[in-house]
Protein backbone atom coordinates (compact mmCIF):
# COMPACT_ATOMS: atom_id res chain seq x y z
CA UNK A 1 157.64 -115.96 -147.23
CA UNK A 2 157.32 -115.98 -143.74
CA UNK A 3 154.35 -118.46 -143.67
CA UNK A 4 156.14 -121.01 -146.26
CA UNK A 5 159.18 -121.10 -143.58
CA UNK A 6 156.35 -121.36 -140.55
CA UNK A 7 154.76 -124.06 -142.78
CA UNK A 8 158.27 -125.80 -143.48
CA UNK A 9 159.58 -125.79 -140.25
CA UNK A 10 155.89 -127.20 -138.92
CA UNK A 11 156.47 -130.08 -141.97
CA UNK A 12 159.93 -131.11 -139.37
CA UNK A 13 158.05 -131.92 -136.40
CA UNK A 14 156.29 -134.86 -135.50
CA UNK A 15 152.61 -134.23 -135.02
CA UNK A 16 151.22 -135.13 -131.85
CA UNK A 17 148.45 -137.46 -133.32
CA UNK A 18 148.95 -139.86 -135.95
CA UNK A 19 145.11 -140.36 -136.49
CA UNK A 20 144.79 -136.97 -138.12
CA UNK A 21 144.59 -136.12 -141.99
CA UNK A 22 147.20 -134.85 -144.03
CA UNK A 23 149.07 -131.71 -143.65
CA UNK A 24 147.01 -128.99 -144.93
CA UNK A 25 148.08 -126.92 -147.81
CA UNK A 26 146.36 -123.58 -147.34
CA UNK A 27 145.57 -121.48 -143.76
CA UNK A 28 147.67 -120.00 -140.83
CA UNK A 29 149.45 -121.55 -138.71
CA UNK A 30 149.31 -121.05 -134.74
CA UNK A 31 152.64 -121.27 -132.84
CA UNK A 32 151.96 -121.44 -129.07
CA UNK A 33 154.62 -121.17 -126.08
CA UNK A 34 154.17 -120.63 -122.84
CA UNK A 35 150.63 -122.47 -122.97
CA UNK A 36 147.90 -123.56 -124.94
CA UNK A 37 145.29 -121.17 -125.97
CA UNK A 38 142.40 -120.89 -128.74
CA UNK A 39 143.89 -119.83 -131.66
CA UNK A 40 141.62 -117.40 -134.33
CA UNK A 41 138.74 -119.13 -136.77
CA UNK A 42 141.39 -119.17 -139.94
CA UNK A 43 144.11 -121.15 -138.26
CA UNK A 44 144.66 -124.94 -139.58
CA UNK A 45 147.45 -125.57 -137.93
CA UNK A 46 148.66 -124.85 -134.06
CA UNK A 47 152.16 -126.07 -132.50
CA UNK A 48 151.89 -127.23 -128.64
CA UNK A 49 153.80 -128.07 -126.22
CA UNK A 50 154.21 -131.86 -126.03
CA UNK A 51 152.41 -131.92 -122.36
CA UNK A 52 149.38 -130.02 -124.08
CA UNK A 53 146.39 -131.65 -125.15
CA UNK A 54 146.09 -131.46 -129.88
CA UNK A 55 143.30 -129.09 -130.56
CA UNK A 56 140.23 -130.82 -132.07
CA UNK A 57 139.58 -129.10 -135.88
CA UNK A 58 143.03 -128.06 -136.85
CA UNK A 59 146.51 -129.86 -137.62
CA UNK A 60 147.91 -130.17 -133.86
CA UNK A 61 151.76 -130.42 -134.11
CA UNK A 62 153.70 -130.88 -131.20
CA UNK A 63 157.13 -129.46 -130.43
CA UNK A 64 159.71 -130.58 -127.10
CA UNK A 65 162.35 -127.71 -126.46
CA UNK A 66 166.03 -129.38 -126.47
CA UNK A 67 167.25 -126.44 -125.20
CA UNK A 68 166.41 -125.46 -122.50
CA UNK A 69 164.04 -126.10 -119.48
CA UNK A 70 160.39 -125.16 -119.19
């Protein structure tokens, strides 16, 4: 359950690069705060900070904080 909501709420964002294939439908996903960092071998997709570079081999989403300040 937990990964369907992770994989939902991922399917809201914009992704940082519209070059990239389609979402994928199986794998982890990585969400990163506080910086960028290599995520493990079975991840497909990773969440960034806009300001951080999209990871090359995996579905690079990006995310901006509304909220608050970074």
């Amino acid at each position: 359950m937990k990964a369907l909501l992770a994989a939902a709420l991922l399917l809201l964002l914009a992704g940082c690069d519209t070059a990239q294939a389609a979402f994928p439908t199986s794998g982890r996903a990585d969400y990163q705060l506080g910086g960028a960092w290599q995520p493990p071998g079975d991840v497909t997709i990773v969440a960034r900070d806009r300001t951080d570079p999209p990871l090359s081999g995996v579905y690079s989403v990006c995310y901006i904080n509304g909220f608050q300040t970074q």
